[in-house]
PDB file of N, CA and C in Angstrom:
ATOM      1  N   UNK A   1      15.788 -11.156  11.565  1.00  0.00           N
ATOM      2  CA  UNK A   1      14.813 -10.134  11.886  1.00  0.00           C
ATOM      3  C   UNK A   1      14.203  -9.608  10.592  1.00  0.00           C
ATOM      4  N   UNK A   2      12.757  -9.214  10.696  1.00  0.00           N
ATOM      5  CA  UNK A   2      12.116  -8.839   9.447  1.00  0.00           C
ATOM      6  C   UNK A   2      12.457  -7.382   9.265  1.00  0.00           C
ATOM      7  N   UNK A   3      12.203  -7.050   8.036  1.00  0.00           N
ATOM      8  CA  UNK A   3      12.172  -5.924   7.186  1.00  0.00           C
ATOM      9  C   UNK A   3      11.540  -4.921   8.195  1.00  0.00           C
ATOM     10  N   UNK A   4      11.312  -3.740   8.045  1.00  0.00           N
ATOM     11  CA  UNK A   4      10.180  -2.753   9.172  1.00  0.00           C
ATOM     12  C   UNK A   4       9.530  -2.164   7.928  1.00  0.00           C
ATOM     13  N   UNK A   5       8.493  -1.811   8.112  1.00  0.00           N
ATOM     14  CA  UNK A   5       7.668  -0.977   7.360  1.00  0.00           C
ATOM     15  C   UNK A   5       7.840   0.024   7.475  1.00  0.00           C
ATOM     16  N   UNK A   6       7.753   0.863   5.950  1.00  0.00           N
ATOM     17  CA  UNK A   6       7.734   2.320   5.597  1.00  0.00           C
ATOM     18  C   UNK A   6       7.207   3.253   6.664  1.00  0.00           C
ATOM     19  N   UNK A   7       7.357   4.268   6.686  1.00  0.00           N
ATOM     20  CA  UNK A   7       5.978   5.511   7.036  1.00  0.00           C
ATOM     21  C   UNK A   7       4.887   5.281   6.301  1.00  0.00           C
ATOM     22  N   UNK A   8       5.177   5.463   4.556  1.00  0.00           N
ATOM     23  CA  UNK A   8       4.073   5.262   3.885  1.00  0.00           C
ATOM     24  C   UNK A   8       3.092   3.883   3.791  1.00  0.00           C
ATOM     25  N   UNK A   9       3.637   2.878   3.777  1.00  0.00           N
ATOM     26  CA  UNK A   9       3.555   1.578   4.517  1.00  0.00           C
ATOM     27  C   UNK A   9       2.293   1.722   5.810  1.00  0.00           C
ATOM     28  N   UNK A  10       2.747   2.329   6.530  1.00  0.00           N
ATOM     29  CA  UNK A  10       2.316   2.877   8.360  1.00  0.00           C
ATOM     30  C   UNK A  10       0.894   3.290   7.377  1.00  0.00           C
ATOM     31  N   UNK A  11       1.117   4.415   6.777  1.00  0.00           N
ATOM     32  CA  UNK A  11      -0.032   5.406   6.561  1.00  0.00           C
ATOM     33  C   UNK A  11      -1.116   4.948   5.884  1.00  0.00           C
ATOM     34  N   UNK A  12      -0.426   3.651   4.246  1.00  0.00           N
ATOM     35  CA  UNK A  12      -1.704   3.015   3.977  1.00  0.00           C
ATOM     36  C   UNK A  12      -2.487   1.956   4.980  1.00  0.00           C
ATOM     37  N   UNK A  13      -1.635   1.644   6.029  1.00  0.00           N
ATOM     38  CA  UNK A  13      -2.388   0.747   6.513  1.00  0.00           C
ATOM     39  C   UNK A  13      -3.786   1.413   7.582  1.00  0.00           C
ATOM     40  N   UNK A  14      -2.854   2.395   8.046  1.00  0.00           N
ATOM     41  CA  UNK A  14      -3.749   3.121   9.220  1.00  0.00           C
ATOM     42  C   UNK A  14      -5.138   3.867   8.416  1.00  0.00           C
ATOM     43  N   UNK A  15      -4.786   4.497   7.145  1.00  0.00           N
ATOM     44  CA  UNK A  15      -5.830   5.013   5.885  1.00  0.00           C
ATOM     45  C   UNK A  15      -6.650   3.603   5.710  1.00  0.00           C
ATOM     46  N   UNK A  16      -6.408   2.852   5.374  1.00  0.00           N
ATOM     47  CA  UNK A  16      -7.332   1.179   5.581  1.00  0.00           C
ATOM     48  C   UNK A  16      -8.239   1.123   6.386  1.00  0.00           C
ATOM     49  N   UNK A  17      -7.728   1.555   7.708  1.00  0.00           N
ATOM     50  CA  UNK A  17      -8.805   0.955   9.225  1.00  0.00           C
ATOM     51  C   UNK A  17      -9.859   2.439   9.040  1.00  0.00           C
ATOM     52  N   UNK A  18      -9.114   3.606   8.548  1.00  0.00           N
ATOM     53  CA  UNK A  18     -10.281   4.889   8.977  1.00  0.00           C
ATOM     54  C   UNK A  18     -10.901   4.536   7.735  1.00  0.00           C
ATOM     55  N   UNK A  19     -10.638   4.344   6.368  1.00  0.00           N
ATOM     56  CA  UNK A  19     -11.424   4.052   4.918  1.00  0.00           C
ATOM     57  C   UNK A  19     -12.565   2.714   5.265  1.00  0.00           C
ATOM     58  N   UNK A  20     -12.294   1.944   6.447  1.00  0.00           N
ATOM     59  CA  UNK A  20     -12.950   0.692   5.974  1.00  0.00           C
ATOM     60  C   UNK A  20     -12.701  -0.279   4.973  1.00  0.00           C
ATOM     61  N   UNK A  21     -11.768   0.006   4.235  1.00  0.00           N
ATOM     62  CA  UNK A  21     -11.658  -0.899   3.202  1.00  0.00           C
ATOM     63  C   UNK A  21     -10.499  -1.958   3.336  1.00  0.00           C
ATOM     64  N   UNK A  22     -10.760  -3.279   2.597  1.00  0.00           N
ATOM     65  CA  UNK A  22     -10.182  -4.582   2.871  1.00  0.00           C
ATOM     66  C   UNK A  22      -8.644  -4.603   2.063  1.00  0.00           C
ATOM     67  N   UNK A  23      -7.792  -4.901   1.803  1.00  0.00           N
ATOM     68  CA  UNK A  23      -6.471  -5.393   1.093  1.00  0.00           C
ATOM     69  C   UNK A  23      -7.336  -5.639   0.015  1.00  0.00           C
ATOM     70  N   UNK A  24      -8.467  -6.818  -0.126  1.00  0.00           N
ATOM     71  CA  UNK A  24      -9.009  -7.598  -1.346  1.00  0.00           C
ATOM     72  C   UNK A  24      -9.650  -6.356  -1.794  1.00  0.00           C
ATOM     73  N   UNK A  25     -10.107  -5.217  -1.640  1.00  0.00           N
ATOM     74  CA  UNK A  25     -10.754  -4.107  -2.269  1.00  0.00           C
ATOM     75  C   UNK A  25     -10.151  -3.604  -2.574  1.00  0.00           C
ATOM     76  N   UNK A  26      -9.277  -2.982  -1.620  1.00  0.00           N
ATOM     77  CA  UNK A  26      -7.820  -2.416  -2.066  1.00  0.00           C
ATOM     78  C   UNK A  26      -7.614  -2.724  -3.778  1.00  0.00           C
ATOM     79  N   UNK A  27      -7.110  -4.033  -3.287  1.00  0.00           N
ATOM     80  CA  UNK A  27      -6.177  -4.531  -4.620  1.00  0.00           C
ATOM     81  C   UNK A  27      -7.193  -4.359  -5.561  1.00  0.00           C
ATOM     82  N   UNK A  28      -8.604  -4.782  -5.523  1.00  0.00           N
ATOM     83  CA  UNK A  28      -9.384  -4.685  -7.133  1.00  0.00           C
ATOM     84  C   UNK A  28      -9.868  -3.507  -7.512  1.00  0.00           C
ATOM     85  N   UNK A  29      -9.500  -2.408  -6.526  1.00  0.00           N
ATOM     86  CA  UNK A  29      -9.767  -0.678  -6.996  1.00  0.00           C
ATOM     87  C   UNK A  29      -8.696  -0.268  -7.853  1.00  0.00           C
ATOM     88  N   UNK A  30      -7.743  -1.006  -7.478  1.00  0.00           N
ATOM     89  CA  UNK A  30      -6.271  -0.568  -8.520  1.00  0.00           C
ATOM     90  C   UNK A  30      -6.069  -1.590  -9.349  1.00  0.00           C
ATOM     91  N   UNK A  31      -6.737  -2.655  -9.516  1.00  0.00           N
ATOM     92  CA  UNK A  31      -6.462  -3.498 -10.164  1.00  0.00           C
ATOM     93  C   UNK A  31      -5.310  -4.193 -10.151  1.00  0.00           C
ATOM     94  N   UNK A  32      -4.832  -4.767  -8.977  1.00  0.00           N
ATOM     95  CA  UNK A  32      -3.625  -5.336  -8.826  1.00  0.00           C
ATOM     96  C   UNK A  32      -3.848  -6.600  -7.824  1.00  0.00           C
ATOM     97  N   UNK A  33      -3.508  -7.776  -7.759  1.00  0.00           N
ATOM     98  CA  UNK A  33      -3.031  -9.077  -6.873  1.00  0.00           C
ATOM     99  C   UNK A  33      -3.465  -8.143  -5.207  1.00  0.00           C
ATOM    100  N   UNK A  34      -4.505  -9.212  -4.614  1.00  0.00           N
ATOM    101  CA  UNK A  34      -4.603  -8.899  -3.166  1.00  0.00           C
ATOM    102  C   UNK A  34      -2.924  -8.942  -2.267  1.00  0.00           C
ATOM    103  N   UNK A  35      -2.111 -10.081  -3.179  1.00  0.00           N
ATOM    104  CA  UNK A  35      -0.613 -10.679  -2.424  1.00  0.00           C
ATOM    105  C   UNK A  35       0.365  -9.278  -2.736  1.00  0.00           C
ATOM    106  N   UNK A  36       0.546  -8.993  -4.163  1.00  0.00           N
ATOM    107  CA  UNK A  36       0.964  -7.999  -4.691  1.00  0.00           C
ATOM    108  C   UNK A  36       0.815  -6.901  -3.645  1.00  0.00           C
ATOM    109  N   UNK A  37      -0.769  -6.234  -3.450  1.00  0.00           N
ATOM    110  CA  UNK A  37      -0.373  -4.858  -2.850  1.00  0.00           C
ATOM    111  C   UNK A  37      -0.425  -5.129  -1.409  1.00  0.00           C
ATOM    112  N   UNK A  38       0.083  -6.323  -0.644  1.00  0.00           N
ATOM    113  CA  UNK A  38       0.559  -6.571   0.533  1.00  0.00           C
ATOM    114  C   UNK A  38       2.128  -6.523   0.830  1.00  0.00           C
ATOM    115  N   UNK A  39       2.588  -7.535  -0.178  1.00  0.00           N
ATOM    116  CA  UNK A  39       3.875  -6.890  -0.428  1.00  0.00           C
ATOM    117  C   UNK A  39       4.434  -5.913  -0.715  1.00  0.00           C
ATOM    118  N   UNK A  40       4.088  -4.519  -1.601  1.00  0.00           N
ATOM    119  CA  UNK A  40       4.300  -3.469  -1.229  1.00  0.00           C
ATOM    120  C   UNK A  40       4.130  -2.567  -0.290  1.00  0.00           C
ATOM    121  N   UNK A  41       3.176  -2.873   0.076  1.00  0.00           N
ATOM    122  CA  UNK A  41       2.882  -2.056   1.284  1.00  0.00           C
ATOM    123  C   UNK A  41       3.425  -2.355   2.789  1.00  0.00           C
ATOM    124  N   UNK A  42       4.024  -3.970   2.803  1.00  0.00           N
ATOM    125  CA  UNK A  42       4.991  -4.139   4.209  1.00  0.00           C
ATOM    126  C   UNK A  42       6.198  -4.057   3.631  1.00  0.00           C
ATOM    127  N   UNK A  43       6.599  -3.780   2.567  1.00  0.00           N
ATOM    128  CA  UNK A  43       8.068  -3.293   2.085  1.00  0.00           C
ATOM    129  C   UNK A  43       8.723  -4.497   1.626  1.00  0.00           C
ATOM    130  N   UNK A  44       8.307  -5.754   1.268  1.00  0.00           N
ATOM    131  CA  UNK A  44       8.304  -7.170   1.454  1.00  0.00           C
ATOM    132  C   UNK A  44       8.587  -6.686  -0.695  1.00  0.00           C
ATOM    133  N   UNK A  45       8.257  -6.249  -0.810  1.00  0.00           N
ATOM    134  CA  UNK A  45       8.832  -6.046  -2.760  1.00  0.00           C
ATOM    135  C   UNK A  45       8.989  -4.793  -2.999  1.00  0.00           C
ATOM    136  N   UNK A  46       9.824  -4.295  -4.056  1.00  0.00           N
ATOM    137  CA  UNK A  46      10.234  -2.756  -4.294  1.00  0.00           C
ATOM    138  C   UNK A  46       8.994  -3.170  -6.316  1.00  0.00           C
ATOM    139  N   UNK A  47       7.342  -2.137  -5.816  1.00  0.00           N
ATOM    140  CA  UNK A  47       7.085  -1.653  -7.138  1.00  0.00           C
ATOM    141  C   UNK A  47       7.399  -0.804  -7.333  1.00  0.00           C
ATOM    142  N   UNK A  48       6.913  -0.957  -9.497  1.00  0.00           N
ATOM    143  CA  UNK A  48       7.185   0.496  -9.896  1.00  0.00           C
ATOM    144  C   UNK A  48       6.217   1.689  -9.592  1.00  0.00           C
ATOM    145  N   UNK A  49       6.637   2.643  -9.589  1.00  0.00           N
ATOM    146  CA  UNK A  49       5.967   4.098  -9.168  1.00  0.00           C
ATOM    147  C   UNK A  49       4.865   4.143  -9.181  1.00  0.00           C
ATOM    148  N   UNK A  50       4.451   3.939 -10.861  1.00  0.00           N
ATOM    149  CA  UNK A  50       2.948   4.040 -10.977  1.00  0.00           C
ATOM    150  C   UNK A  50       2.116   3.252 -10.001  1.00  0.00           C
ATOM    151  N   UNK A  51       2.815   1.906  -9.822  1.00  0.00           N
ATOM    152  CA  UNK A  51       1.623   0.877  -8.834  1.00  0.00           C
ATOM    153  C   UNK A  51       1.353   1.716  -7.263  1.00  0.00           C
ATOM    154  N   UNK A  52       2.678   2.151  -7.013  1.00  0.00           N
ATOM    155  CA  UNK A  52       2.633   2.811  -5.500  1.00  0.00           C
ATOM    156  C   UNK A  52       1.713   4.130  -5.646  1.00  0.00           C
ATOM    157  N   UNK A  53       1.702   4.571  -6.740  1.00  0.00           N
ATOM    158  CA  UNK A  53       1.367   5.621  -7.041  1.00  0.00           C
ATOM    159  C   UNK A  53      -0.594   5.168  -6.828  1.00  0.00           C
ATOM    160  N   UNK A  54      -1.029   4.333  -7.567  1.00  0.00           N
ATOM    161  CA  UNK A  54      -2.293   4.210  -7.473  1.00  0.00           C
ATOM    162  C   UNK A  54      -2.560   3.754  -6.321  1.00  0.00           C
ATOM    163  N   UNK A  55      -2.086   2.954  -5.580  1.00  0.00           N
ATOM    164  CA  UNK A  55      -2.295   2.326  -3.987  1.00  0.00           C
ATOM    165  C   UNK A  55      -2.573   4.068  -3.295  1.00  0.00           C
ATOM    166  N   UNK A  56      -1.745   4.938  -3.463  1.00  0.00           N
ATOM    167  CA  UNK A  56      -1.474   6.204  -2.504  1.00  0.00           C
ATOM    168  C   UNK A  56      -2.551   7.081  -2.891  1.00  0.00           C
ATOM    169  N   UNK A  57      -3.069   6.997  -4.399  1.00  0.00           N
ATOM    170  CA  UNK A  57      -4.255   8.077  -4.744  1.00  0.00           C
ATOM    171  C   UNK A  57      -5.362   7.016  -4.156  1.00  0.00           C
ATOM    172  N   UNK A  58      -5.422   5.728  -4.650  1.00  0.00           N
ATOM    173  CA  UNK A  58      -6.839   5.050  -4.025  1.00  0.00           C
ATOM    174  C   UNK A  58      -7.120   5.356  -2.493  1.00  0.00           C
ATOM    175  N   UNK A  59      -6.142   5.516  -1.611  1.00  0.00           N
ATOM    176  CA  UNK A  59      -5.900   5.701   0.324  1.00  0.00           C
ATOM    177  C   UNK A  59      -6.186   7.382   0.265  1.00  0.00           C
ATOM    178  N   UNK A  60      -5.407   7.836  -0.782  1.00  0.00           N
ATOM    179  CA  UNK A  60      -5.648   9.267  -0.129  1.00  0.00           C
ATOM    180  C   UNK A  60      -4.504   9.631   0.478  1.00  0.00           C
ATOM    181  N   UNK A  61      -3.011   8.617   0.042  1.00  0.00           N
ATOM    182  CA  UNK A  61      -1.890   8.669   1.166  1.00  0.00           C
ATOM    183  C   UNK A  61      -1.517   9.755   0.334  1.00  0.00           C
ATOM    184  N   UNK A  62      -0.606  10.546   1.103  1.00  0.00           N
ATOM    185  CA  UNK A  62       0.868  11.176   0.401  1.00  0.00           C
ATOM    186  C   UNK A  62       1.729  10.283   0.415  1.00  0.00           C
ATOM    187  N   UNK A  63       2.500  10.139  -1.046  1.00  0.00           N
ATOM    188  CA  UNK A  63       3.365   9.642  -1.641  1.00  0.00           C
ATOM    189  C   UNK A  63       4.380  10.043  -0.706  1.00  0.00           C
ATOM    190  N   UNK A  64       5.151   9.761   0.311  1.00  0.00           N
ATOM    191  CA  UNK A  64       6.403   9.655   0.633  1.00  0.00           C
ATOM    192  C   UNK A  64       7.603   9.043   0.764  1.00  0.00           C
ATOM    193  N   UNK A  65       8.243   8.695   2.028  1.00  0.00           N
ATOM    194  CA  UNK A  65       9.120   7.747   1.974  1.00  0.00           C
ATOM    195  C   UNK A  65       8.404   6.510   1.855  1.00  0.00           C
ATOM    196  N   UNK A  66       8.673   5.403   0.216  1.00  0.00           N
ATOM    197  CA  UNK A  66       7.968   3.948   0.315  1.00  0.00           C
ATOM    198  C   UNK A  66       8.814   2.903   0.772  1.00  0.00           C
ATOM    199  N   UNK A  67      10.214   3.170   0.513  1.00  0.00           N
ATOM    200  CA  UNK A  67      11.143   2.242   0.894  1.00  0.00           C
ATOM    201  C   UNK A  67      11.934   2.633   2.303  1.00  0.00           C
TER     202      UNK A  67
END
């Protein structure tokens, strides 16, 4: 059975569909791998802070539970 996704996980994705914006935008607003901030965001890799950190200011998420 797979991993489950975060809350915060939940929140960037659902912040995605109301933002309009793609994973591939996503990733080149923060400057990071389209694969990269997929895997963090389904909980599929543990980044460091700062990366979660820019994914959550680019969405607009609150930083909460990521893991």
């Amino acid at each position: 059975m797979g991993k489950t996704i975060s809350p915060w996980g939940r929140q960037c994705k659902a912040q995605m569909i109301v933002l309009g914006i793609s994973l591939k935008d996503l990733a080149k607003s923060v400057g990071l791998s389209p694969n990269y901030v997929s895997a963090i965001i389904n909980g599929r890799m543990v980044a460091p802070e700062e990366n979660i950190q820019k994914i959550s200011d680019a969405l607009q998420v609150e930083l909460t539970s990521v893991q």
